[in-house]
Protein backbone atom coordinates (compact mmCIF):
# COMPACT_ATOMS: atom_id res chain seq x y z
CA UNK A 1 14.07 -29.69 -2.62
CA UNK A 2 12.81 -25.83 -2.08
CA UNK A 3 9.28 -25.67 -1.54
CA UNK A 4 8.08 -23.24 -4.47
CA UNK A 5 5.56 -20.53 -4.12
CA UNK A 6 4.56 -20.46 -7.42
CA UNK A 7 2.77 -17.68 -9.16
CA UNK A 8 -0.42 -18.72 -9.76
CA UNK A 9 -0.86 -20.95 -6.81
CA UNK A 10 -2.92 -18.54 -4.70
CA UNK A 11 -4.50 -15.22 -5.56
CA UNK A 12 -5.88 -13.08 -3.27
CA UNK A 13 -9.14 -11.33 -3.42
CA UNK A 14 -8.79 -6.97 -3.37
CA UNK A 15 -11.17 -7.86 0.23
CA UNK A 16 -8.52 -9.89 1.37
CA UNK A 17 -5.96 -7.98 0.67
CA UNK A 18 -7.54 -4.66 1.92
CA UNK A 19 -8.82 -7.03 5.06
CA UNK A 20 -4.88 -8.09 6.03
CA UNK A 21 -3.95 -4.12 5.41
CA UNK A 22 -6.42 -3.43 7.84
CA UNK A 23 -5.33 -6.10 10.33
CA UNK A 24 -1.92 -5.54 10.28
CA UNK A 25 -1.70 -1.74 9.83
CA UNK A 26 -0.65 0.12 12.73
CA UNK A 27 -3.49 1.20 14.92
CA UNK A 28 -4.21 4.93 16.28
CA UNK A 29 -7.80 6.37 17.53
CA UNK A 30 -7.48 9.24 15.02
CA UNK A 31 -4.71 10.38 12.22
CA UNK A 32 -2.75 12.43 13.65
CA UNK A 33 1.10 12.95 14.00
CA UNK A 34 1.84 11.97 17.58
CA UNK A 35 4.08 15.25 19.40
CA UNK A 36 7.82 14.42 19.78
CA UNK A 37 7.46 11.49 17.80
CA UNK A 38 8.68 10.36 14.65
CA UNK A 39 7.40 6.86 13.33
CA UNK A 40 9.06 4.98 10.45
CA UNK A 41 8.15 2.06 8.36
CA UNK A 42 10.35 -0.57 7.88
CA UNK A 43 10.14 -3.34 5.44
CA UNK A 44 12.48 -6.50 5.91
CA UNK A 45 15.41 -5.28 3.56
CA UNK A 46 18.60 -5.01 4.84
CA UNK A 47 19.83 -1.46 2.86
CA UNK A 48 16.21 0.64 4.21
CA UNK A 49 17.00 -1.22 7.48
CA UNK A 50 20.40 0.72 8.61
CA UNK A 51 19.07 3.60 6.78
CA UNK A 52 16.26 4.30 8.94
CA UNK A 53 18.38 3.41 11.74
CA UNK A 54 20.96 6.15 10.69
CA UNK A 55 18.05 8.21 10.31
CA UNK A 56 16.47 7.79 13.69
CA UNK A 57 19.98 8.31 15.27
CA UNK A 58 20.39 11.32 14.16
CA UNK A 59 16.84 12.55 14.73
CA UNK A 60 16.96 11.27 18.57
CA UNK A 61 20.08 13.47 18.38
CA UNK A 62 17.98 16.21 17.59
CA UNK A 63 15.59 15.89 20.34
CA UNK A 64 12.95 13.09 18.71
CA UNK A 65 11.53 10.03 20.29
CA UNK A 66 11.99 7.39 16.96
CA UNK A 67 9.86 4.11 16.45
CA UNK A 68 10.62 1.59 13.96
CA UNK A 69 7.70 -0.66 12.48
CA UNK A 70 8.95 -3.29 10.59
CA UNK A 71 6.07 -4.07 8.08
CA UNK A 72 5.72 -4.62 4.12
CA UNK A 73 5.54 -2.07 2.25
CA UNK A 74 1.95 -1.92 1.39
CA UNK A 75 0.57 -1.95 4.88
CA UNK A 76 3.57 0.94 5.66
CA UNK A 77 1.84 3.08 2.37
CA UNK A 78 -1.32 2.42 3.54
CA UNK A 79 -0.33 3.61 7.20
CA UNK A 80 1.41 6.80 5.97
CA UNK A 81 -1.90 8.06 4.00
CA UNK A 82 -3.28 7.51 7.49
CA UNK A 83 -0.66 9.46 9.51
CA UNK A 84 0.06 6.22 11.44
CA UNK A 85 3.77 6.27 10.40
CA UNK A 86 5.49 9.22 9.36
CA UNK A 87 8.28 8.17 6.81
CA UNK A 88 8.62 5.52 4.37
CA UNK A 89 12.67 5.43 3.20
CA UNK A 90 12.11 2.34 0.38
CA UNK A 91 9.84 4.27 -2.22
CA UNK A 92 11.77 1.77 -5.21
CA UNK A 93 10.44 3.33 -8.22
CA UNK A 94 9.08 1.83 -10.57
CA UNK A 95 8.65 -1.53 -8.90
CA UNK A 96 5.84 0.62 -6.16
CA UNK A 97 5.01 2.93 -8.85
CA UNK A 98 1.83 1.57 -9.11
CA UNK A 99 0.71 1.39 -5.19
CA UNK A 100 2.92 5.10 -4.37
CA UNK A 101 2.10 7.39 -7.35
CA UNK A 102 -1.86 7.17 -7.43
CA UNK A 103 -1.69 8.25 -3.85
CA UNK A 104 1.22 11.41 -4.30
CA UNK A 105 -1.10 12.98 -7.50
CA UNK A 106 -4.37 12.22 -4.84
CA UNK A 107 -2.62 14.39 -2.40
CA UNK A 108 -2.53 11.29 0.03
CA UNK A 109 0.98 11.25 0.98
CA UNK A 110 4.34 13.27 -0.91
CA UNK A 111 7.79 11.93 -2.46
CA UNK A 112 10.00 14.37 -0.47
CA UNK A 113 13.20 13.32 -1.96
CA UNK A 114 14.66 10.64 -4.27
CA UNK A 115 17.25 9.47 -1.09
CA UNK A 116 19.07 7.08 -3.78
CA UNK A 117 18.45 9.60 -7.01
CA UNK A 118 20.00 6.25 -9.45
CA UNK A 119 19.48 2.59 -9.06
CA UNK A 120 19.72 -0.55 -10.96
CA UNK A 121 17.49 -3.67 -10.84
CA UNK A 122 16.36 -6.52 -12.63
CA UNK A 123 16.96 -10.49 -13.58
CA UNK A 124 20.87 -10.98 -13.36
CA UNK A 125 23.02 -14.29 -13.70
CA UNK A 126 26.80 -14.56 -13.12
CA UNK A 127 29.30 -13.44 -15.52
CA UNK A 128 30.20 -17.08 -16.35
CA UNK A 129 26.24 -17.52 -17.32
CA UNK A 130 26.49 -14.34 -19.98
CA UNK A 131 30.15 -15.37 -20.82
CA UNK A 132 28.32 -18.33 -22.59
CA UNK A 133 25.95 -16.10 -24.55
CA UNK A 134 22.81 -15.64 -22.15
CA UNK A 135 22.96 -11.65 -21.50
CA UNK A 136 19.10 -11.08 -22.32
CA UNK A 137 15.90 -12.28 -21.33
CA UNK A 138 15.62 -13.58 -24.64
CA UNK A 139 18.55 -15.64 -24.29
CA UNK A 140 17.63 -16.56 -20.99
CA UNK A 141 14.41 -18.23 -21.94
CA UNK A 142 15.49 -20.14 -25.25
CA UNK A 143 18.03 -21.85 -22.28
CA UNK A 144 15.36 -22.41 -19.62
CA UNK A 145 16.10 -26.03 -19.06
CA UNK A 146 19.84 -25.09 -18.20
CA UNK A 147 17.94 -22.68 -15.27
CA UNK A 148 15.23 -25.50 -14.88
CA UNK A 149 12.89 -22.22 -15.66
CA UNK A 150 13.42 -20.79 -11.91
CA UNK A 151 14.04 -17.58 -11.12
CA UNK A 152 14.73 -16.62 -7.47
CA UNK A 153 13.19 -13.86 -5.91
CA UNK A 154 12.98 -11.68 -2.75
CA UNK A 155 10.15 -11.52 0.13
CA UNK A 156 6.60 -11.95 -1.72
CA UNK A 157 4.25 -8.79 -2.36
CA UNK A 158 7.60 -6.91 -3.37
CA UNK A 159 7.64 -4.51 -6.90
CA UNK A 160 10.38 -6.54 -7.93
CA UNK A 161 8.59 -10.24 -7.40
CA UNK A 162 5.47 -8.42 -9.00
CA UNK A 163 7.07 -7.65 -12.21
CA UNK A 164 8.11 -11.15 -12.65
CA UNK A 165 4.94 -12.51 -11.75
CA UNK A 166 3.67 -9.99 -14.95
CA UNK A 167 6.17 -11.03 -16.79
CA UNK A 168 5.25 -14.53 -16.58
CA UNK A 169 1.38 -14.22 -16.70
CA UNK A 170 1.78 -12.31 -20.24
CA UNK A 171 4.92 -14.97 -21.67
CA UNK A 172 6.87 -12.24 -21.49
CA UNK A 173 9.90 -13.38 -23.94
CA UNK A 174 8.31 -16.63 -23.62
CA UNK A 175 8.65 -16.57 -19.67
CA UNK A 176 4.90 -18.27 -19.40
CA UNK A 177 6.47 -21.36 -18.25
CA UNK A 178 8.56 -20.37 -15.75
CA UNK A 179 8.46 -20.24 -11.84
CA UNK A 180 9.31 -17.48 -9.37
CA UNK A 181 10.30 -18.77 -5.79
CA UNK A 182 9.76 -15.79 -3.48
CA UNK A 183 11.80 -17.62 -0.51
CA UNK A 184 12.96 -14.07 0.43
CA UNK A 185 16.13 -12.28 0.26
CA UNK A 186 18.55 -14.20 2.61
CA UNK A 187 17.44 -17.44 0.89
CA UNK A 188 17.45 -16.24 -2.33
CA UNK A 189 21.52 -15.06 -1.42
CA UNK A 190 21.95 -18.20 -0.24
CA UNK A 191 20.56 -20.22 -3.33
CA UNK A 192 22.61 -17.55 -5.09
CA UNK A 193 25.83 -18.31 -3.72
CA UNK A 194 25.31 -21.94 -3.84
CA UNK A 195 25.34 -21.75 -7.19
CA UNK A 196 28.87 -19.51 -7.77
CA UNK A 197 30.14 -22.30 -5.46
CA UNK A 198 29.25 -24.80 -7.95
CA UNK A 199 29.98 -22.82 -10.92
CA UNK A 200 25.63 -23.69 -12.08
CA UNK A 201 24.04 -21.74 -14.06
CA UNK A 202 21.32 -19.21 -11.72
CA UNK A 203 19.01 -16.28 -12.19
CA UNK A 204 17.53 -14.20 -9.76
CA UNK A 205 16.64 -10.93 -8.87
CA UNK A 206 19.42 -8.39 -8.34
CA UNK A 207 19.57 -4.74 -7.23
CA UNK A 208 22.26 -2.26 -6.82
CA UNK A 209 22.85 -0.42 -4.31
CA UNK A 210 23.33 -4.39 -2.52
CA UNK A 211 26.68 -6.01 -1.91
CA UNK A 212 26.15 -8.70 -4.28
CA UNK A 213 27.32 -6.33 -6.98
CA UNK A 214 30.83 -6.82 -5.27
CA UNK A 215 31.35 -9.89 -4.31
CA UNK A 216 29.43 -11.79 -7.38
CA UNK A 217 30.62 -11.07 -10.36
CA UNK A 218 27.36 -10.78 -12.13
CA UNK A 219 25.65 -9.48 -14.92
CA UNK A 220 22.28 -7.77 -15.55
CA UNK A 221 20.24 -9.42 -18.43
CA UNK A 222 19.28 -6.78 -21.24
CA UNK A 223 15.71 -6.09 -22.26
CA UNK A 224 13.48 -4.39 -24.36
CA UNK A 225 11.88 -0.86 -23.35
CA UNK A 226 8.66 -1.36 -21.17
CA UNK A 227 10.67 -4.63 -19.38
CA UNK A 228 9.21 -4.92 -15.91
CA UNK A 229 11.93 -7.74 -15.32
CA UNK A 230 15.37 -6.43 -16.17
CA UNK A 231 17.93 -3.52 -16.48
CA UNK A 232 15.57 -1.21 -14.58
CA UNK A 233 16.80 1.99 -13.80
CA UNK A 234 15.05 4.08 -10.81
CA UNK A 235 15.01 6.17 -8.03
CA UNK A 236 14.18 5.26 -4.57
CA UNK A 237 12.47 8.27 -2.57
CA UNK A 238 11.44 9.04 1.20
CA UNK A 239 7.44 8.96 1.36
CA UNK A 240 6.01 10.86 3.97
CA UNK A 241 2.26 12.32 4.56
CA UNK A 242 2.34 15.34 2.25
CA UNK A 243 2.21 18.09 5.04
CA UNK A 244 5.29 16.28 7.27
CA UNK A 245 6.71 20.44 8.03
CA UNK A 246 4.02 21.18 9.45
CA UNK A 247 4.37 18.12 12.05
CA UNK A 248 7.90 19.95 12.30
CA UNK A 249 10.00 21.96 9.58
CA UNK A 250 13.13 20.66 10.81
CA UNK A 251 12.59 17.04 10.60
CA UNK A 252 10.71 17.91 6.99
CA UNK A 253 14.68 19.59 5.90
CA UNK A 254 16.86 16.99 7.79
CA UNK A 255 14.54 14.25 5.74
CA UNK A 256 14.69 16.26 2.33
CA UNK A 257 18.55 16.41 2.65
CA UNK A 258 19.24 13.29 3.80
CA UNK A 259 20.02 12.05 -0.03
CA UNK A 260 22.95 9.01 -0.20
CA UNK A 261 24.98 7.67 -2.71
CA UNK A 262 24.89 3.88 -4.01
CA UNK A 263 28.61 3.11 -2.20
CA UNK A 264 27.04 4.27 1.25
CA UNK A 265 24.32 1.93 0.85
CA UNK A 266 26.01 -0.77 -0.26
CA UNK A 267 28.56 -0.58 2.86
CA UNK A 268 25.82 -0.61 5.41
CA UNK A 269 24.48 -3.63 3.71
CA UNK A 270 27.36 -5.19 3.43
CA UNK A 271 28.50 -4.47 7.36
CA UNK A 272 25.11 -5.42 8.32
CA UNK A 273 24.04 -8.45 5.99
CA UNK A 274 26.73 -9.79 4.94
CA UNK A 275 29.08 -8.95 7.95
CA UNK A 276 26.12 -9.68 10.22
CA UNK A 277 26.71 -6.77 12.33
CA UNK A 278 23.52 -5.02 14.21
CA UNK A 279 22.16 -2.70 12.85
CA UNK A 280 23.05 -0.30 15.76
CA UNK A 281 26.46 -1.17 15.76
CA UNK A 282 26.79 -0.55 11.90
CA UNK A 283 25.01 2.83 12.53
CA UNK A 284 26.68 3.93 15.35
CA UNK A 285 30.37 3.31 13.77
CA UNK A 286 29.42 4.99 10.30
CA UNK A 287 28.15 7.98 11.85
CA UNK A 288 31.29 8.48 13.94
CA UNK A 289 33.72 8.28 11.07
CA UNK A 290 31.40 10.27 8.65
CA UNK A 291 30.26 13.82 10.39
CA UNK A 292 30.98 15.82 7.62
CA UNK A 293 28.48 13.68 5.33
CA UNK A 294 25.87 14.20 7.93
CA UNK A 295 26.72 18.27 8.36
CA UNK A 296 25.80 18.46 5.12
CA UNK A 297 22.05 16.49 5.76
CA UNK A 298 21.72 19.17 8.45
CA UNK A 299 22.74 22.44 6.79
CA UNK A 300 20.18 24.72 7.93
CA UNK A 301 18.34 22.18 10.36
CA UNK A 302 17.84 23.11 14.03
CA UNK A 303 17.36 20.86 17.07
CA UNK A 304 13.84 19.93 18.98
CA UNK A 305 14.74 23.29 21.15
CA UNK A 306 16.56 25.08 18.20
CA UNK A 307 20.44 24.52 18.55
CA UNK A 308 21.92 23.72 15.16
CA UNK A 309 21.31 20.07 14.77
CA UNK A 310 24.88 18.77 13.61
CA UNK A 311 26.22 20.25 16.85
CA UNK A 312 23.87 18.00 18.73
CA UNK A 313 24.89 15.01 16.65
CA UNK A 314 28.74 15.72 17.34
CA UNK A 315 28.36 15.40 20.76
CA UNK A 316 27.01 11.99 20.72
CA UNK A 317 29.39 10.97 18.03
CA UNK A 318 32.20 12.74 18.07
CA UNK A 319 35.39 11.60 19.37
């Protein structure tokens, strides 16, 4: 049997919370940006994983040192108001609405760029689920004994496990009476996949760009407007302090370029999590086969000692 964290079995104080921030955040004597650095935040997700890594690849081309924190998300926005990290490339909007825009109309940090300018997420169940009739949240819940009212989720303190957790403290669609596990994302894949293997009915959180969307055929529940559960359309944007060109101009135009589409996110996920390639290896190869992609993230853009970037990055991947 999983062990359940259920919603309402622990809630944390705003002094504990802004205690653990503290704790965990990374430490500097003052906020500044550190010369010949640039320092990412990394949360445990497997698409903003190979991203940053493609990211910092390209930058070291350019004549960077690159560190990689790997944090949550709220310590990482705390840190970049701080200048203790320097780019945050998860900014899923809406889920981190709430925690990112407060902060970009305070001036505290910027959205630079929506680096995935369309995404999808929300509550999803296999095709063979909404083949029988359940392809809303309104279905979902008038079956919730066939689901035993669980809904799987990703790592907990997440935007998407958050909306849930709303959902569920306001009965959303009569969702009162449900449970979110937050086991995390491999486990919730797992339970997932268990499932399709069994042909059982399953709901959990989904998200595109991700590879489930090819090899599950699956289907995102419907909703009404104002849904903080399903059929979610968004952006996700790079988050940096709000004056990142003047730590350097060229790293603030290689980040403002460096927009993707959902297929090249979904490949390094799939290389890396599903394939379980490293990360570096997954980097390493796509950059190789894709120069022209990444000329185009460095129109313009100029080395540490002001060559043309893409001429740097050729050299250590070219053929």
């Amino acid at each position: 049997m999983h062990k359940r964290w259920i919603h309402s079995a622990r809630t944390l104080t705003l002094a504990a919370v802004v205690g653990a921030i503290a704790a965990a955040a990374p430490q500097a004597t003052d906020a500044a940006y550190e010369d010949g650095k640039v320092r990412f935040g990394v949360p445990p997700w497997p698409g903003v994983t190979v991203k940053t890594e493609v990211a910092s690849r390209i930058l070291q081309s350019m004549g960077w040192e690159t560190q990689q924190k790997q944090l949550s998300y709220p310590i990482i926005i705390d840190s970049i108001t701080k200048k203790r990290l320097d780019v945050y490339l998860a900014g899923w909007y809406p889920q981190e609405r709430e925690l990112i825009e407060p902060l970009h109309e305070k001036g505290e940090l910027q959205k630079l760029v929506a680096n995935l300018p369309e995404v999808i997420t929300g509550l999803a169940v296999p095709a063979y689920v909404a083949e029988k009739g359940i392809k809303s949240v309104a279905d979902l819940t008038e079956q919730g004994e066939m689901f035993d009212r669980t809904i799987y989720g990703i790592e907990p303190g997440t935007g998407s496990n958050e909306g849930v957790k709303k959902a569920i403290k306001q009965d959303w669609k009569g969702l009162g009476n449900w449970d979110l596990i937050e086991s995390g994302t491999s486990s919730m894949l797992a339970q997932v996949a268990s499932a399709y293997d069994q042909n059982k009915p399953v709901v959990w959180i989904g998200w595109e760009p991700h590879w489930m969307n090819s090899v599950h055929d699956m289907h995102y529940l419907e909703d009404d407007a104002g849904s903080t559960v399903a059929q979610m359309t968004g952006q996700v944007f790079t988050v940096t302090p709000p004056d990142i060109a003047d730590h350097d101009e060229n790293v603030a135009r290689f980040l403002k370029q460096f927009v993707l589409t959902p297929a090249i996110q979904s490949k390094w996920i799939l290389e890396h999590s599903k394939k379980d390639r490293p990360k570096e290896a997954v980097a390493k190869e796509w950059l190789s086969n894709n120069l022209d992609v990444v000329a185009k993230w460095l129109d313009g853009v100029k080395t540490r000692d002001n060559k043309p970037a893409i001429a740097a990055v050729r050299d250590d991947y070219g053929a």
